[in-house]
Protein backbone atom coordinates (compact mmCIF):
# COMPACT_ATOMS: atom_id res chain seq x y z
CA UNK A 1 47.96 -0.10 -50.73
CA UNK A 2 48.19 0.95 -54.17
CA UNK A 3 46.26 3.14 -55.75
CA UNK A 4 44.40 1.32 -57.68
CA UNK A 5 42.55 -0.22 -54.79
CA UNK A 6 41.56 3.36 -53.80
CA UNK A 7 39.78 3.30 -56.58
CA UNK A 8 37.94 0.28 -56.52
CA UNK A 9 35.27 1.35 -54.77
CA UNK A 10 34.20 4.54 -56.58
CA UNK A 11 34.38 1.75 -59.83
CA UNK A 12 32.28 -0.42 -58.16
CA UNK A 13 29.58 2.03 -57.19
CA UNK A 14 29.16 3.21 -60.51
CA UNK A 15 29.09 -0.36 -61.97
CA UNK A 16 25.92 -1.50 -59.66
CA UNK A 17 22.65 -0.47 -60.99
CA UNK A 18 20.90 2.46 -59.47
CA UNK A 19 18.54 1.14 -56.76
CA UNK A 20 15.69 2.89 -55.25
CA UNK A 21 16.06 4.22 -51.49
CA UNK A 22 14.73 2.26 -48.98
CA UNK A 23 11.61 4.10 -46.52
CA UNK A 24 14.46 4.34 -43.62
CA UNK A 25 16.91 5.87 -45.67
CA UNK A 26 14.48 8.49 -47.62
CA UNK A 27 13.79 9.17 -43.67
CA UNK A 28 17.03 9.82 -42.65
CA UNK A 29 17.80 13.17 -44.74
CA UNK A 30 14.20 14.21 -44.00
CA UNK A 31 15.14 13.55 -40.04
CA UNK A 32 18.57 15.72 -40.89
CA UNK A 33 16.72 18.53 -41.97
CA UNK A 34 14.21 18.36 -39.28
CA UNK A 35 16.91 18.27 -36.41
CA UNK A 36 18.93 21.32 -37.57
CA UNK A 37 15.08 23.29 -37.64
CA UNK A 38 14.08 24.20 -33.73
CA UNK A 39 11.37 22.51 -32.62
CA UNK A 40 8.23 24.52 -32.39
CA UNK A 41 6.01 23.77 -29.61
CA UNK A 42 3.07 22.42 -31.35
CA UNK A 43 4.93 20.05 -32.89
CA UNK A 44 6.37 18.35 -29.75
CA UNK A 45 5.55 15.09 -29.17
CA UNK A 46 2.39 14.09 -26.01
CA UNK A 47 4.10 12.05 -23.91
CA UNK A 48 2.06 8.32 -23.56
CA UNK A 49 1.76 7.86 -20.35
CA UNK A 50 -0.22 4.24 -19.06
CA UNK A 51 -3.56 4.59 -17.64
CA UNK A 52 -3.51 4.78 -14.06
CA UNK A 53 -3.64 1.47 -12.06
CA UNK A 54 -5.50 2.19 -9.25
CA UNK A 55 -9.19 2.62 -9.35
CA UNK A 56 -10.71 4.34 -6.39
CA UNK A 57 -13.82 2.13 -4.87
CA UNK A 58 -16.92 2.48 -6.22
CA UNK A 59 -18.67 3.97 -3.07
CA UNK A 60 -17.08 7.09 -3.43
CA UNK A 61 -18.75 9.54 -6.55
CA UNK A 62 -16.45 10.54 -8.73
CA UNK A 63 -16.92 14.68 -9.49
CA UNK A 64 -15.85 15.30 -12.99
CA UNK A 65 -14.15 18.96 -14.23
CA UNK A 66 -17.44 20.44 -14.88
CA UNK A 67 -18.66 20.43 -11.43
CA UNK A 68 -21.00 16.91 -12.08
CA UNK A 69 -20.78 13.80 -10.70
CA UNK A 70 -19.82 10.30 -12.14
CA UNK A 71 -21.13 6.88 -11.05
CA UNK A 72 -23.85 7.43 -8.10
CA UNK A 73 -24.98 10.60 -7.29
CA UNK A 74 -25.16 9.80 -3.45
CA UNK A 75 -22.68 8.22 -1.80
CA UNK A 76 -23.27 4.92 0.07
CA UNK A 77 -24.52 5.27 3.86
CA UNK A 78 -26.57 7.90 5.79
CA UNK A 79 -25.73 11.39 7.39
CA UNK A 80 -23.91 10.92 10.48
CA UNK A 81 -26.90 13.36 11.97
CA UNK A 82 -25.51 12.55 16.01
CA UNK A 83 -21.90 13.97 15.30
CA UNK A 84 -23.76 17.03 13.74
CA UNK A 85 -26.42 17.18 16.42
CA UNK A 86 -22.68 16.89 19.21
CA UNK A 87 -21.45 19.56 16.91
CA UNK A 88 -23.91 22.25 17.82
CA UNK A 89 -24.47 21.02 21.33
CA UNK A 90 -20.62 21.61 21.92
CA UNK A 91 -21.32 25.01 20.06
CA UNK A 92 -24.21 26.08 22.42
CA UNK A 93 -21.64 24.95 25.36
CA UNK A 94 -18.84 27.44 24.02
CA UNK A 95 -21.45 30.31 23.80
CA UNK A 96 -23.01 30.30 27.08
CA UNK A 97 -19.82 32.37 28.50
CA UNK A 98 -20.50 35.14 26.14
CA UNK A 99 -23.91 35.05 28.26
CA UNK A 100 -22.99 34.93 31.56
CA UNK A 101 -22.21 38.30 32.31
CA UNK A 102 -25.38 38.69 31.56
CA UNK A 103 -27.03 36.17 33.84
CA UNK A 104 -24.67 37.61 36.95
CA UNK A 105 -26.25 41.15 36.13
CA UNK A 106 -29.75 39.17 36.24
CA UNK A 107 -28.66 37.64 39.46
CA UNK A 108 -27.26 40.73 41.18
CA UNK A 109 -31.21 41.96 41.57
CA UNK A 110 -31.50 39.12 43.83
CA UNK A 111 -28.47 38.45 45.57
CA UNK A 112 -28.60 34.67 44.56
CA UNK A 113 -25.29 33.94 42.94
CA UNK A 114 -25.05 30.49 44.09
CA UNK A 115 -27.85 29.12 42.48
CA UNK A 116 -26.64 30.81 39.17
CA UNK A 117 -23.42 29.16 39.27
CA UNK A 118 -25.00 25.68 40.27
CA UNK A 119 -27.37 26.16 37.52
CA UNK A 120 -24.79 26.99 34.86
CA UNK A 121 -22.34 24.15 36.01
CA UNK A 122 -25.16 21.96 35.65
CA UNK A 123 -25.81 23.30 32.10
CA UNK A 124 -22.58 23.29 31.33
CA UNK A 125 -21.80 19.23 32.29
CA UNK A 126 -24.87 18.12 30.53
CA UNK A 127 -23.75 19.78 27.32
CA UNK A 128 -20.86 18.27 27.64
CA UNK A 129 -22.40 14.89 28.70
CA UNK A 130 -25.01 14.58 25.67
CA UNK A 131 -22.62 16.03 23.11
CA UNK A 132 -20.10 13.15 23.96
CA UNK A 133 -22.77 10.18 23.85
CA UNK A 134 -24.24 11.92 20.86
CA UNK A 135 -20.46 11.42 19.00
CA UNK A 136 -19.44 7.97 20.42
CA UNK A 137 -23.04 6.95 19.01
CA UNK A 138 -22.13 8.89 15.69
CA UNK A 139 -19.01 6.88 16.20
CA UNK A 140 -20.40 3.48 16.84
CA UNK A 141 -22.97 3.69 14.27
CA UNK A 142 -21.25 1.90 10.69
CA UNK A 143 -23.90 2.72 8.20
CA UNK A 144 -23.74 6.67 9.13
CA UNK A 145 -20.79 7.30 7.22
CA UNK A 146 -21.34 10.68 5.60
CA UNK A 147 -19.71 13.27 7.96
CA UNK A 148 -18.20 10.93 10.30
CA UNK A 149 -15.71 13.60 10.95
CA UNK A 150 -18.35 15.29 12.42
CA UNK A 151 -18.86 12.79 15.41
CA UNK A 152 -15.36 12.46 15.53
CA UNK A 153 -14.94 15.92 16.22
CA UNK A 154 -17.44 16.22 18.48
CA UNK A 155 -16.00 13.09 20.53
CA UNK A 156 -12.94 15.27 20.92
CA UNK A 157 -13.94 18.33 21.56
CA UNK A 158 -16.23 16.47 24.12
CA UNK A 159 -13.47 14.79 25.94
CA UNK A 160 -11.34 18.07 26.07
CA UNK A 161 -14.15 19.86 27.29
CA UNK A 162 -14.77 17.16 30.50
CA UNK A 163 -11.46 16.62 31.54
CA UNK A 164 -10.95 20.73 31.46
CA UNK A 165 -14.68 20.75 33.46
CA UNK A 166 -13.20 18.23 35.53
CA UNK A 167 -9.91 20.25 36.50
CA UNK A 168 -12.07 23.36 36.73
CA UNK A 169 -14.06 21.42 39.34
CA UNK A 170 -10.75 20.22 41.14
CA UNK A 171 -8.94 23.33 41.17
CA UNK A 172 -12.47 24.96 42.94
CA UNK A 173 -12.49 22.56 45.37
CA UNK A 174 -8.71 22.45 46.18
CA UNK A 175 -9.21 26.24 46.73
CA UNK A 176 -12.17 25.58 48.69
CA UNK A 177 -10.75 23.77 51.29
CA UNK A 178 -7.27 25.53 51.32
CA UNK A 179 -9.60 28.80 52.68
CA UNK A 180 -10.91 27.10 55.19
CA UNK A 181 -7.59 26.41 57.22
């Protein structure tokens, strides 16, 4: 290479006419400058996201931040009012223990014990009985479906309760007839 054709192009940039700077390249030493500044927070970019592809269904209302509701104000279906009603039976069946101390004090007057357990292990079944066909018809029912956890629930708690009345029942009777050997 000679040097003559190391020259060549500083000649030939100087020969062309002056032409004006294109929008990308008047960018570029504007994006030069802004890369070697830091980037202050309320200049960086929101990220785009897409808007979100699944809509929930329509039957549930939609609450928005300020505490009020979108779309229908009441959701589709009735209150599941046997799974509450199994609810507080089952709740009246877990309190009567806290009472039966009293009861046996009532009962002590008059010597009749037996009767007071019959009439408590009555009580106590047919709690248990009504609150678990109240829930399996809170269960069975499709247009209660507000607070169907409630009959759930109660279904449950009714089925726990029975077979614990039922081993109750066994264990009493096993001891029962174990005495009488």
């Amino acid at each position: 290479m000679s040097s003559n054709d190391a020259q060549l192009p500083q000649s030939s940039a100087t020969a062309q006419p002056a032409r004006t700077a294109s929008p990308v390249q008047a960018a570029q030493p504007t994006q030069a400058a802004q890369a070697a500044q830091p980037v202050q927070p309320a200049q960086a970019a929101v990220p785009q996201y897409a808007p979100p592809q699944y809509q929930p269904p329509a039957q549930y209302a939609q609450v928005t931040p300020g505490g009020g509701q979108r779309g229908n104000a009441h959701a589709p279906g009735s209150l599941n009012v046997p799974g509450i009603a199994a609810l507080a039976l089952l709740l009246v069946n877990a309190l009567i223990p806290m009472l039966t101390p009293t009861f046996y004090r009532l009962a002590a007057s008059s010597d009749d014990f037996q009767l007071l357990g019959t009439i408590l292990s009555i009580v106590n079944i047919a709690l248990l009985l009504t609150a678990g066909a109240l829930a399996i018809i809170g269960l069975v029912a499709k247009r209660m479906t507000r607070w169907r956890w409630a009959a759930i629930g109660a279904a449950v708690a009714a089925g726990i309760g029975l077979v614990s009345y039922g081993f109750s029942l066994l264990g009493g009777l096993i001891y029962q007839f174990s005495s009488s050997f």
